[in-house]
C-alpha atoms as a PDB file:
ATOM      1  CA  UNK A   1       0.000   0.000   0.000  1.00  0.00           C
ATOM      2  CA  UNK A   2       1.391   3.341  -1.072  1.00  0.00           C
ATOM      3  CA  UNK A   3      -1.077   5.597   0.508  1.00  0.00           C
ATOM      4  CA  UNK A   4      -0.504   6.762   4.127  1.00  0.00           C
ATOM      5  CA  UNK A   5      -1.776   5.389   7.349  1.00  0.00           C
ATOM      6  CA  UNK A   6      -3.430   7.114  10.295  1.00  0.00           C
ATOM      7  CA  UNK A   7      -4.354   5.089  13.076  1.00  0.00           C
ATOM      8  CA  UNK A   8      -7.294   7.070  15.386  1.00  0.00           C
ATOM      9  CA  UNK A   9      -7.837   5.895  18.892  1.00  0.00           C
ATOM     10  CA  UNK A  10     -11.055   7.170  19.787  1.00  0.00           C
ATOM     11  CA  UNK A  11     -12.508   7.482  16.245  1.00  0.00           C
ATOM     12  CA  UNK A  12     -16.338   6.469  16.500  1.00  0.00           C
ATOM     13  CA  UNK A  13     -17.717   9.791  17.205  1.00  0.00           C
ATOM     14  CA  UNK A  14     -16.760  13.732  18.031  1.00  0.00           C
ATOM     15  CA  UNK A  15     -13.137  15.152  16.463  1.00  0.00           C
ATOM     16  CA  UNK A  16     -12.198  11.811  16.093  1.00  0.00           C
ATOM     17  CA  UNK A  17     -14.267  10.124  13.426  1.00  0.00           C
ATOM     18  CA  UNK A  18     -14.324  14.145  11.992  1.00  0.00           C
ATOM     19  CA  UNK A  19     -10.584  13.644  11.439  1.00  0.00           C
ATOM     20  CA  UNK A  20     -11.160  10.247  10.154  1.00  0.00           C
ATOM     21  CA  UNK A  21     -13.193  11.474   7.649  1.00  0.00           C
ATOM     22  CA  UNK A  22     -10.804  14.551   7.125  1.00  0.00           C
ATOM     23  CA  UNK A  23      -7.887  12.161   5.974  1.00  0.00           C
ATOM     24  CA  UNK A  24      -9.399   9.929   4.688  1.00  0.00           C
ATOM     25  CA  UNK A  25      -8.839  11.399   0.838  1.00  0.00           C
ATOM     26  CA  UNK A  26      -5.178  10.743   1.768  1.00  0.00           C
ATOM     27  CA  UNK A  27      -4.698   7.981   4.451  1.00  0.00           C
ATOM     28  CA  UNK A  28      -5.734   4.911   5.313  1.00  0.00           C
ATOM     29  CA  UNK A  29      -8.032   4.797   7.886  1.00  0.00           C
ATOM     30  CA  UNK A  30      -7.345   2.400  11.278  1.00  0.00           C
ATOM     31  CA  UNK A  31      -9.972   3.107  13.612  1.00  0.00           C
ATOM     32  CA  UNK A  32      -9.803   2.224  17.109  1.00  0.00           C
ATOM     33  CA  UNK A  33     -13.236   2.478  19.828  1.00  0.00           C
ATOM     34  CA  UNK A  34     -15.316   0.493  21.703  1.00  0.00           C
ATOM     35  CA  UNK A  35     -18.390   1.150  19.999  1.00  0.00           C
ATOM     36  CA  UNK A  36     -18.502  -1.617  16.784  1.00  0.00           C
ATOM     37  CA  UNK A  37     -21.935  -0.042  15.314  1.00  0.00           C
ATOM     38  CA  UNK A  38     -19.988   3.952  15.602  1.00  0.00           C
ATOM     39  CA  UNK A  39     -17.069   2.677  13.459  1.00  0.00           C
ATOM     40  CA  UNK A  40     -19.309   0.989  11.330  1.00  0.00           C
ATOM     41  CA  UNK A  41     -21.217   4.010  10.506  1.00  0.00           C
ATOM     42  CA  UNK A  42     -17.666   5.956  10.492  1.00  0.00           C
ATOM     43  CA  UNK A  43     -16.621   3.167   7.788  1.00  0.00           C
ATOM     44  CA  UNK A  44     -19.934   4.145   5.390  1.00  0.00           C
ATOM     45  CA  UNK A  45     -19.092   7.682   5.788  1.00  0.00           C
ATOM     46  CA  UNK A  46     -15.576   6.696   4.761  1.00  0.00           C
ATOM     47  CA  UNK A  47     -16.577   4.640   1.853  1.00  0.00           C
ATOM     48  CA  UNK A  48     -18.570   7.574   0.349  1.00  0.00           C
ATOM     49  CA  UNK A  49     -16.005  10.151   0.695  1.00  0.00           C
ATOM     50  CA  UNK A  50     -13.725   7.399  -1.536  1.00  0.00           C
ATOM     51  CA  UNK A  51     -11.637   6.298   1.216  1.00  0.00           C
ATOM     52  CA  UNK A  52     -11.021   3.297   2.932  1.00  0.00           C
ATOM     53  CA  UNK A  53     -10.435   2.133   6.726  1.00  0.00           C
ATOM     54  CA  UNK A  54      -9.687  -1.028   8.544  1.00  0.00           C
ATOM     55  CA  UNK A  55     -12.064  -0.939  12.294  1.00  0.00           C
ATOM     56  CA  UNK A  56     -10.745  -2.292  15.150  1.00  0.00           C
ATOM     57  CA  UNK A  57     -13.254  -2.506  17.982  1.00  0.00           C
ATOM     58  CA  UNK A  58     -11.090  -2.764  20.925  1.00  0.00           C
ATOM     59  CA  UNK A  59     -10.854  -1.377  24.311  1.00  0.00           C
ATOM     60  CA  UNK A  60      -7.475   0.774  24.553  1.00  0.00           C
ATOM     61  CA  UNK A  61      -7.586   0.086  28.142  1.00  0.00           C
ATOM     62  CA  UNK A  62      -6.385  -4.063  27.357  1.00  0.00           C
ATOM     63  CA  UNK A  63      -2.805  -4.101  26.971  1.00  0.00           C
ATOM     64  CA  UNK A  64      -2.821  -7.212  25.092  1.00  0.00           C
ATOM     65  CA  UNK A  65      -5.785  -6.036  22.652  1.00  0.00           C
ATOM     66  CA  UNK A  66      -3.245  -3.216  22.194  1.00  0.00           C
ATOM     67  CA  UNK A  67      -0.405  -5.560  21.355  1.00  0.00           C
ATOM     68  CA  UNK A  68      -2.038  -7.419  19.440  1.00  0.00           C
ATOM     69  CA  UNK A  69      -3.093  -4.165  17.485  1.00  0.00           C
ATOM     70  CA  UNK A  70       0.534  -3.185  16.908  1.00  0.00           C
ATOM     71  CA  UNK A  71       1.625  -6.623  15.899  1.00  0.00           C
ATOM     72  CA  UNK A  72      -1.035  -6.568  13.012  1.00  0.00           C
ATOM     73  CA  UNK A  73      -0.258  -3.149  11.711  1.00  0.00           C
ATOM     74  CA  UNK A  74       3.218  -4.012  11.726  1.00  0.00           C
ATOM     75  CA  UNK A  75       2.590  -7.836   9.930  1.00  0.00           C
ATOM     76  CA  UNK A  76       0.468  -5.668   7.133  1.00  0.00           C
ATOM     77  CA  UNK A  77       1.849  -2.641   6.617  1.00  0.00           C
ATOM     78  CA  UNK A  78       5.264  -2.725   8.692  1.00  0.00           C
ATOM     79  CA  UNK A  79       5.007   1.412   9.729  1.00  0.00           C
ATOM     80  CA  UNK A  80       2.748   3.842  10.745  1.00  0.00           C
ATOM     81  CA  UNK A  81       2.755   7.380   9.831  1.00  0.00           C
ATOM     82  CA  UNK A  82       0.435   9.404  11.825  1.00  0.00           C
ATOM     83  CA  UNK A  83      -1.418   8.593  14.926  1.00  0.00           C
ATOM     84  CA  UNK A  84      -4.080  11.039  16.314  1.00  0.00           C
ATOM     85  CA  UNK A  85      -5.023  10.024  20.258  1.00  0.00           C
ATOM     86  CA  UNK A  86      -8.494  10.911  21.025  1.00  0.00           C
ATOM     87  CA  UNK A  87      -9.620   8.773  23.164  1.00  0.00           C
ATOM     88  CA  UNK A  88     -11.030  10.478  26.446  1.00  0.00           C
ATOM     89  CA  UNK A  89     -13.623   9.166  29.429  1.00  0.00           C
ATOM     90  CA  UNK A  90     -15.275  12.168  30.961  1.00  0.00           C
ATOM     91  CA  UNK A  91     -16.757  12.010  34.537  1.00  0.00           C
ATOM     92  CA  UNK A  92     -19.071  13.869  35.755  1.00  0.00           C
ATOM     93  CA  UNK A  93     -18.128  16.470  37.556  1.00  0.00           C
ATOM     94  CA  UNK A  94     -18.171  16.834  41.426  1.00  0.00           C
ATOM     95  CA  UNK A  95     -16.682  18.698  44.248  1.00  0.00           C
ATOM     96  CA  UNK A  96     -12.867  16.606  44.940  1.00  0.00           C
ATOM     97  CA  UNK A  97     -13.499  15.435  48.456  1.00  0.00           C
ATOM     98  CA  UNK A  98     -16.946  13.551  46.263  1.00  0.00           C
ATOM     99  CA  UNK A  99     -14.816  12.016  43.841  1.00  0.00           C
ATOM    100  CA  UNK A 100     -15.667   8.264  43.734  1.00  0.00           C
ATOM    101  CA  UNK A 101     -12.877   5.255  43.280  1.00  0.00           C
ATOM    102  CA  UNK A 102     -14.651   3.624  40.350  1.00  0.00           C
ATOM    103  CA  UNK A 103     -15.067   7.163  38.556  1.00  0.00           C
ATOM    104  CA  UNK A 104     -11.408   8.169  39.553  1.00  0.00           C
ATOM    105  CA  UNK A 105      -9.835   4.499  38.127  1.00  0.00           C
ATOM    106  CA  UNK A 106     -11.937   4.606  35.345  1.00  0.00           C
ATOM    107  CA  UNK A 107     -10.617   7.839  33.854  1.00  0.00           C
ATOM    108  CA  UNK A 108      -7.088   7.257  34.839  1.00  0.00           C
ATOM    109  CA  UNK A 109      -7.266   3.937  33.269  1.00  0.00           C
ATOM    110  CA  UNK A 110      -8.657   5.715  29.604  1.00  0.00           C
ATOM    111  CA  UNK A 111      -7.289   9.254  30.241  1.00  0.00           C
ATOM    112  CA  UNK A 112      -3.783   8.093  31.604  1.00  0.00           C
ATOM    113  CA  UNK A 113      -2.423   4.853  31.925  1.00  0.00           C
ATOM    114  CA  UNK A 114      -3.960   3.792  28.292  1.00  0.00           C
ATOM    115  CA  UNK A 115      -1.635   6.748  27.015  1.00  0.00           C
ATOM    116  CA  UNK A 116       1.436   5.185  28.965  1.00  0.00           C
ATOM    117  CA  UNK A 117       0.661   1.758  27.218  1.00  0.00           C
ATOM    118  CA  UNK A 118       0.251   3.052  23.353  1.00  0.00           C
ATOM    119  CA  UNK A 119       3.231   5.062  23.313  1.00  0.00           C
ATOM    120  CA  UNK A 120       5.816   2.535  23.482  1.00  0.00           C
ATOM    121  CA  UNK A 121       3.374   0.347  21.587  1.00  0.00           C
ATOM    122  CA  UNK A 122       3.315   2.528  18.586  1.00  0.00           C
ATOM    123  CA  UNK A 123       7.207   4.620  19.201  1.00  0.00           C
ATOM    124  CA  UNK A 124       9.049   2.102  16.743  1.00  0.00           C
ATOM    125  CA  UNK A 125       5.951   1.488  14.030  1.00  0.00           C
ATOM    126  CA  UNK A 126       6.113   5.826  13.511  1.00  0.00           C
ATOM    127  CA  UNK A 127      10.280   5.577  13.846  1.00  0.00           C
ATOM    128  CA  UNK A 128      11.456   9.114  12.899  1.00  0.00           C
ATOM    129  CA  UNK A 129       9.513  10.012  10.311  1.00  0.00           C
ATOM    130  CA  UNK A 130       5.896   9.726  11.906  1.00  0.00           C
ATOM    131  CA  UNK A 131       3.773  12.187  14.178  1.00  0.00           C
ATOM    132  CA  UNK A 132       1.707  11.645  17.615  1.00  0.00           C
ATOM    133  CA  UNK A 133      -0.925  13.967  17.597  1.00  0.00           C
ATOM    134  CA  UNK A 134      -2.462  14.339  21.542  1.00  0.00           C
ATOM    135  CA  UNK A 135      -5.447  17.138  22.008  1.00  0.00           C
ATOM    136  CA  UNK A 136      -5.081  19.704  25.134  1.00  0.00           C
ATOM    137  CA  UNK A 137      -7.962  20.343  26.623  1.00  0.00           C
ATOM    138  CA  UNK A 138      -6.780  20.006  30.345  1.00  0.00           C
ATOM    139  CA  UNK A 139      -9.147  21.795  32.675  1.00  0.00           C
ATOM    140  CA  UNK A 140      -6.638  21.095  35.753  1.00  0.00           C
ATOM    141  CA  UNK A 141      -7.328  23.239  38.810  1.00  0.00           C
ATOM    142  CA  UNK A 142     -10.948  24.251  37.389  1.00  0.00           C
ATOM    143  CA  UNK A 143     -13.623  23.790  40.302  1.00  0.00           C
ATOM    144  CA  UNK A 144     -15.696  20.198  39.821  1.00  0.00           C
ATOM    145  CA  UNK A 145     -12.928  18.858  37.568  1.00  0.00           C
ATOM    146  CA  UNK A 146     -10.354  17.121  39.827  1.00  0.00           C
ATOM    147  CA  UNK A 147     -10.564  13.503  38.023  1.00  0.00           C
ATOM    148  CA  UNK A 148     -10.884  14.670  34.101  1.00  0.00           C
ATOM    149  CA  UNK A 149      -8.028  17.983  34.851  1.00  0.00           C
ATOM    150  CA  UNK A 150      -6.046  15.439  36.887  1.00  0.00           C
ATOM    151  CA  UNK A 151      -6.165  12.907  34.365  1.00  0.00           C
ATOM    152  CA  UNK A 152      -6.261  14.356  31.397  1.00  0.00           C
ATOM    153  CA  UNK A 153      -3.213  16.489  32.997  1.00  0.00           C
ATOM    154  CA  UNK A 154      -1.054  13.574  33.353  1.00  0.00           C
ATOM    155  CA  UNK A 155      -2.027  12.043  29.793  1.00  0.00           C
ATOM    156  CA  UNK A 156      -0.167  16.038  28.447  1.00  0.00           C
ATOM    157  CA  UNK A 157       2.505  15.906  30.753  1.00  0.00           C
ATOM    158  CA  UNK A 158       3.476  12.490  29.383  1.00  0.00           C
ATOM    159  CA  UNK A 159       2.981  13.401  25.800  1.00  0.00           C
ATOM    160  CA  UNK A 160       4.902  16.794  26.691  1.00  0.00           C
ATOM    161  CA  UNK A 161       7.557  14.815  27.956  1.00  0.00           C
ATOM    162  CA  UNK A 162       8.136  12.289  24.546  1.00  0.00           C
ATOM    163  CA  UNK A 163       7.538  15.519  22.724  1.00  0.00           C
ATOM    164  CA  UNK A 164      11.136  17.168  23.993  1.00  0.00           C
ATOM    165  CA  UNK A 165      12.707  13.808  24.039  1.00  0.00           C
ATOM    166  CA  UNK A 166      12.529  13.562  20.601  1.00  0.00           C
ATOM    167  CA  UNK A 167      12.736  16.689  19.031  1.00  0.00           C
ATOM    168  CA  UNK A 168      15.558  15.710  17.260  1.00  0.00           C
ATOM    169  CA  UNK A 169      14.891  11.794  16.628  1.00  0.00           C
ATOM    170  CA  UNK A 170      11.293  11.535  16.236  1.00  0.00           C
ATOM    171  CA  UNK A 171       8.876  10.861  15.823  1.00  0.00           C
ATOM    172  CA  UNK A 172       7.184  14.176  15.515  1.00  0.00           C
ATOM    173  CA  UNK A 173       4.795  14.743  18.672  1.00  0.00           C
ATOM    174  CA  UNK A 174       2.329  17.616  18.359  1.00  0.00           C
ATOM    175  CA  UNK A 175      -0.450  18.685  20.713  1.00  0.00           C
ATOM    176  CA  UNK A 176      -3.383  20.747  19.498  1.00  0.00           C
ATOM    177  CA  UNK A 177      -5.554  22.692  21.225  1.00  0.00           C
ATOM    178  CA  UNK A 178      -9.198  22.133  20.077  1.00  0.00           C
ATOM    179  CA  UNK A 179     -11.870  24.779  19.997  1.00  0.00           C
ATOM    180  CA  UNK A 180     -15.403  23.933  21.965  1.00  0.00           C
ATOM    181  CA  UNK A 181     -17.268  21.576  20.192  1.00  0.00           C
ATOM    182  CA  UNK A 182     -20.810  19.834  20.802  1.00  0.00           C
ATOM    183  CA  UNK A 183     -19.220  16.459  21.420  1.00  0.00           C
ATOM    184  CA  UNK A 184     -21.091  14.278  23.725  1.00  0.00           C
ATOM    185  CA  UNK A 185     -17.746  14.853  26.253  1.00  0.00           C
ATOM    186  CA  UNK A 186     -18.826  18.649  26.638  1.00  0.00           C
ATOM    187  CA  UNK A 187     -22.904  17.970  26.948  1.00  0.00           C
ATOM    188  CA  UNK A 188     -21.334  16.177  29.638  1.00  0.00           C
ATOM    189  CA  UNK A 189     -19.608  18.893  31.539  1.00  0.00           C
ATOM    190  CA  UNK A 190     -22.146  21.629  30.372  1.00  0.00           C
ATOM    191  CA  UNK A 191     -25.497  19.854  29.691  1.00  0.00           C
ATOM    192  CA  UNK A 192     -27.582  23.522  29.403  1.00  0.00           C
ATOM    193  CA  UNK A 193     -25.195  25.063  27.414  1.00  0.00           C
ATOM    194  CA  UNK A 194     -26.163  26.667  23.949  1.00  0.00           C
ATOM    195  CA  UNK A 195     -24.299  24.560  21.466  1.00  0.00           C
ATOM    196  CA  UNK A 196     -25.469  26.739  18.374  1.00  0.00           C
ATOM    197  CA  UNK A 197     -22.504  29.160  19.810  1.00  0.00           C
ATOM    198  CA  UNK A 198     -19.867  26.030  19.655  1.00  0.00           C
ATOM    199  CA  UNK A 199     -17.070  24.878  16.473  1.00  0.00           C
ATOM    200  CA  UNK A 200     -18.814  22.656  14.192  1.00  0.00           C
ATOM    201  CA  UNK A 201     -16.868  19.196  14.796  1.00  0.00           C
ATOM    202  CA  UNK A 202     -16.237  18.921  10.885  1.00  0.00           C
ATOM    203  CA  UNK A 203     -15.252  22.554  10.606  1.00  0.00           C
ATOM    204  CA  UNK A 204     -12.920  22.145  13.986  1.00  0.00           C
ATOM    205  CA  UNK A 205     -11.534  19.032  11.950  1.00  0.00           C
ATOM    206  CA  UNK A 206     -10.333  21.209   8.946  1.00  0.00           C
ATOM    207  CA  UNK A 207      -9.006  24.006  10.828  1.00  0.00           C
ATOM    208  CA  UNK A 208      -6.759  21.787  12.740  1.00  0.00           C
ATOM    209  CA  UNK A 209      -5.891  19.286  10.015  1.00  0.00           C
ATOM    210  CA  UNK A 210      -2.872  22.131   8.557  1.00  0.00           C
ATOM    211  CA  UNK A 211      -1.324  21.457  11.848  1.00  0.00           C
ATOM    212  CA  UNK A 212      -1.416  17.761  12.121  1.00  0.00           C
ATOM    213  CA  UNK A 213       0.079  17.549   8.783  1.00  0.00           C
ATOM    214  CA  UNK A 214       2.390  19.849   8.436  1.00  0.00           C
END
C-alpha cells in the first residue's frame, strides 16, 4: 500500500471520526473504539467520501488487545505514519473530596495509563519520520474537575515529555488545542449550554488538520 496510514484511537464519534473522515482522501483509515456499530457508521461515511479504513473494535484500556493491534499493523503494513489520540472518558463532575474510586480508576485507566501503554506500543511502528498527535484540553485546577483535569493532565505531561525527548529523533509529537465543540464529552460537563454558539466538529476538523500535517 502506497497511501498513508493514520491510526485514530477514539474514532467512532466527536473530532475523532471528523478527522477520520478529514484524511481519509489521503490515508488509510485504522480506527480504534469500543463502539462496533460507531465505526461501522464511520466506515460508510468513509466509503462515500472514496476512502477506505480497517475498524478495530477494541478497548485501549487491554494491553494485550493493544499488542495485538501493533503486531497486526506491523505484519500488514510494517510502519505507521500518523497517529491522532483521542480517546477520552469524561466524569461527571463533582466537588474533589466527592470524587468516587470507580469514577477516579476509570478515567485514569482511559485518560492516563492507556496513554502510557500506546506510546511505546506505537514509538518504533512511527520511527522518525511519523507524528503523535495528543489534544489539550486540560481543565486542571478548574472547580468540579479534579478527576478529568487530573487525568487528562497527566495524559499532556506524558505526551509533553516524549515531545522534547525527541525533538531531534522523532517521531514528531504535536499537541493541538481544540476549539469547543458539541461532542457528547462537553454535553457532559455543560449539559444547558447553547451549542449553536460552539465549532462545528467537521469545521474544527479542517481548521486543525494544517497542523497535524504539516
Amino acid at each position: 500500500m502506497t497511501q498513508k496510514l493514520a491510526l485514530i484511537t477514539g474514532a467512532s464519534r466527536g473530532l475523532g471520526a471528523a478527522l477520520a473522515e478529514a484524511l481519509a482522501p489521503t490515508h488509510h483509515i485504522i480506527a480504534v473504539a469500543r463502539t462496533t456499530g460507531g465505526l461501522e457508521e464511520l466506515d460508510d461515511r468513509i466509503k462515500a467520501l472514496g476512502g477506505s479504513a480497517t475498524l478495530a473494535p477494541m478497548d485501549i484500556t487491554i494491553p494485550e488487545a493493544m499488542a495485538t493491534l501493533c503486531r497486526g499493523i506491523h505484519d500488514r503494513w510494517g510502519k505507521l505514519d500518523l497517529w491522532l489520540h483521542s480517546a477520552i472518558h469524561a466524569t461527571a463532575l463533582c466537588p474533589a473530596p466527592s470524587v468516587a474510586p470507580k469514577d477516579w480508576d476509570k478515567a485514569f485507566a482511559i485518560n492516563a495509563t492507556a496513554t502510557s501503554v500506546l506510546i511505546p506500543y506505537l514509538a518504533p511502528l512511527l520511527g522518525q519520520n511519523g507524528k503523535a498527535v495528543f489534544f489539550d484540553d486540560a481543565r486542571a485546577g478548574e472547580k468540579f474537575y479534579g478527576t478529568y483535569g487530573a487525568t487528562k493532565a497527566a495524559q499532556m505531561a506524558l505526551a509533553r515529555s516524549w515531545q522534547a525527548e525527541t525533538l531531534n529523533t522523532g517521531p514528531v509529537v504535536e499537541i493541538v488545542e481544540p476549539a469547543p465543540m458539541p461532542t457528547a464529552l462537553r454535553a457532559r460537563f455543560f449539559p444547558g449550554e447553547d451549542r449553536t454558539v460552539l465549532a462545528n466538529i467537521r469545521d474544527e476538523a479542517q481548521r486543525l488538520l494544517p497542523q497535524i500535517l504539516g
